[in-house]
Protein backbone atom coordinates (compact mmCIF):
# COMPACT_ATOMS: atom_id res chain seq x y z
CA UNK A 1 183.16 156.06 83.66
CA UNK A 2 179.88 157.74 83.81
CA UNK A 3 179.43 160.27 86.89
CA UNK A 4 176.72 160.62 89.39
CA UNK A 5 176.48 163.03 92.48
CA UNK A 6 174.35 159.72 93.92
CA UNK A 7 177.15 157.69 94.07
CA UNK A 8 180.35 159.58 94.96
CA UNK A 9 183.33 157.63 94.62
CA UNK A 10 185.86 156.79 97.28
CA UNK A 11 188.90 158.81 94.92
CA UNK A 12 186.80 161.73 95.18
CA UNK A 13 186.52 161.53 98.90
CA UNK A 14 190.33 160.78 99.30
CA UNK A 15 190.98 163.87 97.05
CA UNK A 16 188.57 165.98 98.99
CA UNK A 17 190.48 166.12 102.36
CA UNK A 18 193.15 168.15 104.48
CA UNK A 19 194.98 167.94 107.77
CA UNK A 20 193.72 167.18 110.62
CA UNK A 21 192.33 164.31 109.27
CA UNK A 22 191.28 161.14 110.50
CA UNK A 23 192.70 159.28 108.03
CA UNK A 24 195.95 159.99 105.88
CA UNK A 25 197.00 157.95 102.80
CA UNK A 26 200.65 158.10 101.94
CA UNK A 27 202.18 156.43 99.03
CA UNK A 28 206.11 154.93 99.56
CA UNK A 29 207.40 153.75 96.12
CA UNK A 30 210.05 151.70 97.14
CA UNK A 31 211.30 149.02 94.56
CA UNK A 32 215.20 148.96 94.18
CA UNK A 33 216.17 146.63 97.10
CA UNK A 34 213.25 143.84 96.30
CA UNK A 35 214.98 140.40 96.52
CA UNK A 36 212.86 139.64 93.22
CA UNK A 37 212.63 142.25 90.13
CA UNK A 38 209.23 143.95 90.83
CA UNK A 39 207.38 147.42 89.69
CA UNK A 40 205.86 148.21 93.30
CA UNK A 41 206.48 152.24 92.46
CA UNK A 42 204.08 151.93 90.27
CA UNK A 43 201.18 150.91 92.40
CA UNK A 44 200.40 153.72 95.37
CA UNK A 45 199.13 155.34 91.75
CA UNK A 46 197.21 152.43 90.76
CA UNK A 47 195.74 151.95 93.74
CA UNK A 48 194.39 155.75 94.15
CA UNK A 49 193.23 154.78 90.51
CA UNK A 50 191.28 151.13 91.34
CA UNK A 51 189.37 153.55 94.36
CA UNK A 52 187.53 155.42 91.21
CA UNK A 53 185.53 152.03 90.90
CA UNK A 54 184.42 151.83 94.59
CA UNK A 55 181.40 154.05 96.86
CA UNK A 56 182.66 154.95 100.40
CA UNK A 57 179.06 152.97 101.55
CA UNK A 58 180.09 150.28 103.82
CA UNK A 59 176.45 148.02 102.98
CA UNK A 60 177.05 145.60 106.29
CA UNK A 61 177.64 148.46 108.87
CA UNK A 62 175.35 150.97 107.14
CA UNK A 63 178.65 153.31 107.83
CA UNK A 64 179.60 155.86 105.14
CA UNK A 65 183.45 156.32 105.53
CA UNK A 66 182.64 159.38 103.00
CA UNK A 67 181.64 160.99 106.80
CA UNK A 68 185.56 160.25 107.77
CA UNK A 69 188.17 163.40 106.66
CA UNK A 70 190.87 161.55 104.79
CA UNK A 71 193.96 163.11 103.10
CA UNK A 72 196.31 162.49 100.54
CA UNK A 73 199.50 162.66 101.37
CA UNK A 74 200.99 162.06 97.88
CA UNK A 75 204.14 160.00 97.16
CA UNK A 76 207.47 159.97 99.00
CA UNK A 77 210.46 161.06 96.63
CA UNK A 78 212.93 158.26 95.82
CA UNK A 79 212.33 156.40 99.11
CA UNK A 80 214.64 153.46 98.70
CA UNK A 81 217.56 155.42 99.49
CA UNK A 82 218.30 155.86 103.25
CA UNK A 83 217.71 159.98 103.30
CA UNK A 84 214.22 158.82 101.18
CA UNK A 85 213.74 156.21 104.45
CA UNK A 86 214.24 159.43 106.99
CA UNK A 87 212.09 161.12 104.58
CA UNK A 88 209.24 158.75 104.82
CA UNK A 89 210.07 158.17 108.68
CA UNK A 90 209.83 161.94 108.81
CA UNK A 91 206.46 162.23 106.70
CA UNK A 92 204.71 159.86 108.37
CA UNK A 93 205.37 161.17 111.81
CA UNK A 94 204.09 164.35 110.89
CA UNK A 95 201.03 162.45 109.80
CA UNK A 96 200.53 160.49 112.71
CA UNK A 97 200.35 164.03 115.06
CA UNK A 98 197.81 164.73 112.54
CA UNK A 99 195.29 162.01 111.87
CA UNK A 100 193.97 159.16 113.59
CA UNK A 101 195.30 156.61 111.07
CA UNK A 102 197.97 156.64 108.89
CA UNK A 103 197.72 153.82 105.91
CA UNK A 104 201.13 153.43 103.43
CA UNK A 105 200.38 152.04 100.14
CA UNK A 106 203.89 150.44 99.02
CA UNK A 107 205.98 149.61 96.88
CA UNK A 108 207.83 146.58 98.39
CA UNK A 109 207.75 145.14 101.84
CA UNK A 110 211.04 147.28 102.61
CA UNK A 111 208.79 149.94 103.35
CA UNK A 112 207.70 148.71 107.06
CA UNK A 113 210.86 149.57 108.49
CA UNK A 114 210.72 153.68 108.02
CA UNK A 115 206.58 153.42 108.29
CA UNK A 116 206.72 151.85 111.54
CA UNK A 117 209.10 154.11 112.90
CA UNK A 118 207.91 157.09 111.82
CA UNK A 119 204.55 156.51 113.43
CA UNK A 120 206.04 155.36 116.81
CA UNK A 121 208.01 158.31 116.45
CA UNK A 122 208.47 159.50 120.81
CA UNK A 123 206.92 156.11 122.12
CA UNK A 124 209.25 153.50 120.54
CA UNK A 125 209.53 151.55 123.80
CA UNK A 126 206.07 150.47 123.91
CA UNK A 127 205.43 149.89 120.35
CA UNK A 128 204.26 146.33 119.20
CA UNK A 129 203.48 145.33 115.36
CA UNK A 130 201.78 143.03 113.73
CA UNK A 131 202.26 141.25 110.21
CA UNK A 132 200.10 139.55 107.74
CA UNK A 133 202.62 138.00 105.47
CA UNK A 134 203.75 134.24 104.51
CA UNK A 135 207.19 135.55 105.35
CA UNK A 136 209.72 136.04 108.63
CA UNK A 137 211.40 139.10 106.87
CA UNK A 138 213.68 138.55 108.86
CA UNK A 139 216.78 138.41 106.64
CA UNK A 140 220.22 140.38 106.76
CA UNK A 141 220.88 143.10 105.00
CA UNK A 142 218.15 145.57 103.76
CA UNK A 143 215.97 144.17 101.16
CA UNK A 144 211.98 143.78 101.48
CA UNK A 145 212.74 140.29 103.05
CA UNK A 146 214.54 142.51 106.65
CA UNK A 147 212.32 145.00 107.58
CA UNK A 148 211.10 143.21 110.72
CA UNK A 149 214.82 142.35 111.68
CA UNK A 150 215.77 145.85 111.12
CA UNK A 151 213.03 146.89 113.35
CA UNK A 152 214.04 144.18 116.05
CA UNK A 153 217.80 145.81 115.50
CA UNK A 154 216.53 149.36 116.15
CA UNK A 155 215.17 148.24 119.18
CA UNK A 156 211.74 146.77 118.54
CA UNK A 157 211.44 143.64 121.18
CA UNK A 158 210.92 140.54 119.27
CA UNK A 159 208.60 139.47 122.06
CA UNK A 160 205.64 142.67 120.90
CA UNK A 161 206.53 141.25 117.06
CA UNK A 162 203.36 139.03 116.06
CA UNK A 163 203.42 137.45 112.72
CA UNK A 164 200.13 135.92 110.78
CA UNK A 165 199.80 133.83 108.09
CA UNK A 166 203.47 132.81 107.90
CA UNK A 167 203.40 129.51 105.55
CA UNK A 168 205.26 126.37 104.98
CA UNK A 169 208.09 126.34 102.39
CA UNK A 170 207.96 130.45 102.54
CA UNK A 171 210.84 130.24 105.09
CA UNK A 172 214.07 128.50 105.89
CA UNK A 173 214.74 126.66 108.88
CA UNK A 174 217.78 129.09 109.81
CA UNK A 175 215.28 132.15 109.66
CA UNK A 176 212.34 130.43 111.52
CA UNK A 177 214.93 129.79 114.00
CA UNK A 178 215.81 133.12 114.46
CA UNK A 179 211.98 134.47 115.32
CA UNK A 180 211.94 131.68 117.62
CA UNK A 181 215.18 132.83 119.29
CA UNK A 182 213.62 136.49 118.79
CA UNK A 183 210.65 135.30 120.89
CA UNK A 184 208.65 136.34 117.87
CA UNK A 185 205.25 135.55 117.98
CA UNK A 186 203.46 133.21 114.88
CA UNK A 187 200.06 132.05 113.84
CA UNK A 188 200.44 130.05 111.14
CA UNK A 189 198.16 130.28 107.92
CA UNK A 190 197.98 126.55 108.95
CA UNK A 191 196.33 127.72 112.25
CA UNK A 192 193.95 129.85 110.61
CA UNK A 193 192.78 127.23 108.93
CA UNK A 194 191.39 126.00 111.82
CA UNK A 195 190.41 129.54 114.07
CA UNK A 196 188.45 132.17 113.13
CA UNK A 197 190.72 135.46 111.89
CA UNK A 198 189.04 137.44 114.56
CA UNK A 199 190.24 135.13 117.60
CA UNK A 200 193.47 135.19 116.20
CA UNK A 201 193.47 139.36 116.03
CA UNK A 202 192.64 139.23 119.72
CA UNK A 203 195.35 137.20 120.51
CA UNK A 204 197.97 139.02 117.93
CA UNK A 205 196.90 142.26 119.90
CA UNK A 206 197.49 141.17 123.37
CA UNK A 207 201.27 140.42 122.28
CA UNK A 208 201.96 143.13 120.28
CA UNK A 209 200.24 145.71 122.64
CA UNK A 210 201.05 144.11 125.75
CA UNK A 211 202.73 147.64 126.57
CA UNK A 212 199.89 149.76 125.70
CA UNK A 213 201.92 151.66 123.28
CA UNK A 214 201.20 152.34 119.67
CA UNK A 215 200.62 149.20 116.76
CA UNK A 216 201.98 149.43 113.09
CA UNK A 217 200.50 146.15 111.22
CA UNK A 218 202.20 145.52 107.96
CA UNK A 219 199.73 143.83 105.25
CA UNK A 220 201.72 142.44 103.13
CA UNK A 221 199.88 141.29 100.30
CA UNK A 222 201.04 137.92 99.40
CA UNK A 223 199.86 136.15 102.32
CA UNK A 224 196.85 135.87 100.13
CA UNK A 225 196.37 132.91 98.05
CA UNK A 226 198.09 133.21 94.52
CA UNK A 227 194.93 133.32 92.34
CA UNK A 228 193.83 135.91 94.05
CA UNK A 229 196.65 138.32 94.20
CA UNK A 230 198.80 137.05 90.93
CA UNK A 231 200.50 141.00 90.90
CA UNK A 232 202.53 139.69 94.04
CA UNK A 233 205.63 137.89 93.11
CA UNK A 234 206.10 136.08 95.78
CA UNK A 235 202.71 134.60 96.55
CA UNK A 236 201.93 130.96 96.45
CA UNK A 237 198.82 128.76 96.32
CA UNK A 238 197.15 128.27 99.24
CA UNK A 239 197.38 131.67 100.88
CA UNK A 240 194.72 133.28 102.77
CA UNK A 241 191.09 134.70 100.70
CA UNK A 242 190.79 138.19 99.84
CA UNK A 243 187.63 138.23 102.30
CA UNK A 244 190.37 136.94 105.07
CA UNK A 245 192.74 140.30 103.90
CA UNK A 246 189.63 142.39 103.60
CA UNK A 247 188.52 141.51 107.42
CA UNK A 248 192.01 141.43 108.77
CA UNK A 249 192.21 145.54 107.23
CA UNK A 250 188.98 146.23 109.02
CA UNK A 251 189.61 144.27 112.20
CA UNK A 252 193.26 147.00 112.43
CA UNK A 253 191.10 150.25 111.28
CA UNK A 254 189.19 148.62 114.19
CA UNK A 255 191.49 149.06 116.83
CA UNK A 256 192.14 151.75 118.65
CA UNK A 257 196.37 150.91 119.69
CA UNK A 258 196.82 150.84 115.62
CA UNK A 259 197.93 153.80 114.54
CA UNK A 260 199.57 153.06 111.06
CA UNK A 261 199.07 150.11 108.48
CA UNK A 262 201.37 149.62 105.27
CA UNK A 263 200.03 147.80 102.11
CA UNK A 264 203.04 145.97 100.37
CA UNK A 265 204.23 144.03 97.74
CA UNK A 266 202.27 144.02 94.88
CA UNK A 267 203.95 144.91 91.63
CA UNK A 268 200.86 146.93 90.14
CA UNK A 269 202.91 146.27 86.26
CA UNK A 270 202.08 142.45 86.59
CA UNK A 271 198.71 142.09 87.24
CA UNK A 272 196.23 140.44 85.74
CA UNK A 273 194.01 142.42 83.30
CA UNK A 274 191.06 142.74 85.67
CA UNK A 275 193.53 144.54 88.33
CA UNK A 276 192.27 141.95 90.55
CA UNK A 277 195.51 142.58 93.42
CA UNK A 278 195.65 146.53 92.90
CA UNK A 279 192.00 146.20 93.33
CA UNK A 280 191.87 144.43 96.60
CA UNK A 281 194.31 146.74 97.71
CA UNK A 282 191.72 149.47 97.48
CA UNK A 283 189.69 148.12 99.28
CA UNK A 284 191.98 147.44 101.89
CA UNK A 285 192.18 151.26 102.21
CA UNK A 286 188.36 151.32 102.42
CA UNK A 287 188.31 148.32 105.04
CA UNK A 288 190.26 149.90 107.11
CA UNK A 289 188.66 153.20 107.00
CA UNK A 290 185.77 151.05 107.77
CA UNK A 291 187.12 149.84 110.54
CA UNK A 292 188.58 153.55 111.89
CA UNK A 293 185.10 154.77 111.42
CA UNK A 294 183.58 151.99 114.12
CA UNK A 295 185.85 152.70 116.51
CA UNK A 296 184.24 153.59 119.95
């Protein structure tokens, strides 16, 4: 691609930056436990590649999220093992003392659990998250379908657990059972059919913040509608619109009680040749820094 100084591109700017920082990427490259065979390591470096095709010039706002510091944290070594999950839990506390936003570019959903606790890290008892996903993940075992059960386990109330987008014949009855019993909290892709995704955040952050502490929000990627997002194995038709994803990443930047977002489950190896998922995923990253960059 041809290069000019009028038009910097958003790699550029996430190369450029160091600590303190208002916003720090991380990449976790977890794959092994995925409860379908999937290349997630590959795509933290696909997605740093798809920002080469982007401007940091947010037209709507008029906000240039070039004006933000953001910084690179690089890759997590072999973080499906449990010292690799202390490893990212470790990394991204670090980054979280350090920048205003932390943003994990998965690998597989099995990535939420050491994320979210890294960046809660000393105020665990007030924490809250929020999903977008078509999925409880609320499974046994360890595996990208438990990390919200293995954060309810470590102590996470399942009453500050809100859950967007989850979808019919995504779940079993036994599991949807269990976030009842869990007093999890769902809105229903069903339901946002007929709400606007904004009302819904509102709502989503009154449960999940209802302590006032911090807010990890786990995006996992195939909440979107298949033909949109065909690099995420588990998607299926009738999912939510990339615009939906793309506001729901700026509406989180938005807020101040986030303080970390992951970006899961797309296998960057099977997508289609325009990169259409690995691309929406980098702009996810931009939405959000969008969204940190309006904050009052």
């Amino acid at each position: 691609m041809t290069e000019d100084p009028r038009w910097p591109r958003a790699s550029a700017w996430l190369a450029s930056g160091s600590l303190p920082a208002d916003l720090a990427v991380v990449g976790v490259p977890a794959c092994r436990t995925s409860i379908s065979p999937t290349g997630a390591d590959a795509t933290p470096a696909a997605v740093r590649t798809a920002l080469s095709r982007y401007s940091t010039f947010a037209w709507s706002t008029g906000q240039d999220v070039g004006r933000l510091v953001a910084f690179d944290a690089g890759d997590i070594d072999d973080p499906d093992s449990p010292a690799g999950e202390e490893r990212t839990s470790d990394r991204v506390a670090e980054l979280a003392a350090q920048a205003r936003l932390v943003v994990a570019l998965g690998g597989d959903n099995s990535v939420t659990y050491a994320v979210a606790r890294g960046a809660w890290r000393g105020r665990e008892e007030t924490a809250g998250l929020i999903t977008f996903d078509a999925h409880h993940d609320l499974r046994d075992g360890v595996s990208n379908g438990s990390p919200v059960r293995r954060l309810v386990d470590a102590g996470l109330p399942g009453r500050r657990v809100v859950q967007i987008g989850i979808a019919d014949f995504s779940n079993s009855a036994e599991y949807a059972a269990r976030a009842r019993d869990l007093g999890v909290h769902v809105i229903t892709r069903d339901a946002l059919h007929r709400r606007p995704l904004a009302d819904a955040w509102g709502e989503a952050i009154d449960v999940a913040g209802s302590a006032g502490g911090p807010i990890h929000v786990d995006i996992d990627v195939d909440v979107c509608d298949r033909s949109v997002v065909p690099a995420c194995p588990a998607a299926a038709p009738g999912g939510l619109s990339a615009d939906d994803l793309r506001q729901a990443a700026r509406l989180a930047g938005r807020t101040r009680q986030v303080t970390s977002i992951d970006v899961t489950e797309i296998d960057a190896t099977a997508d289609a040749p325009d990169q259409r998922t690995v691309r929406l995923a980098a702009l996810l990253v931009l939405e959000a820094a969008a969204g940190l960059a309006a904050r009052s």
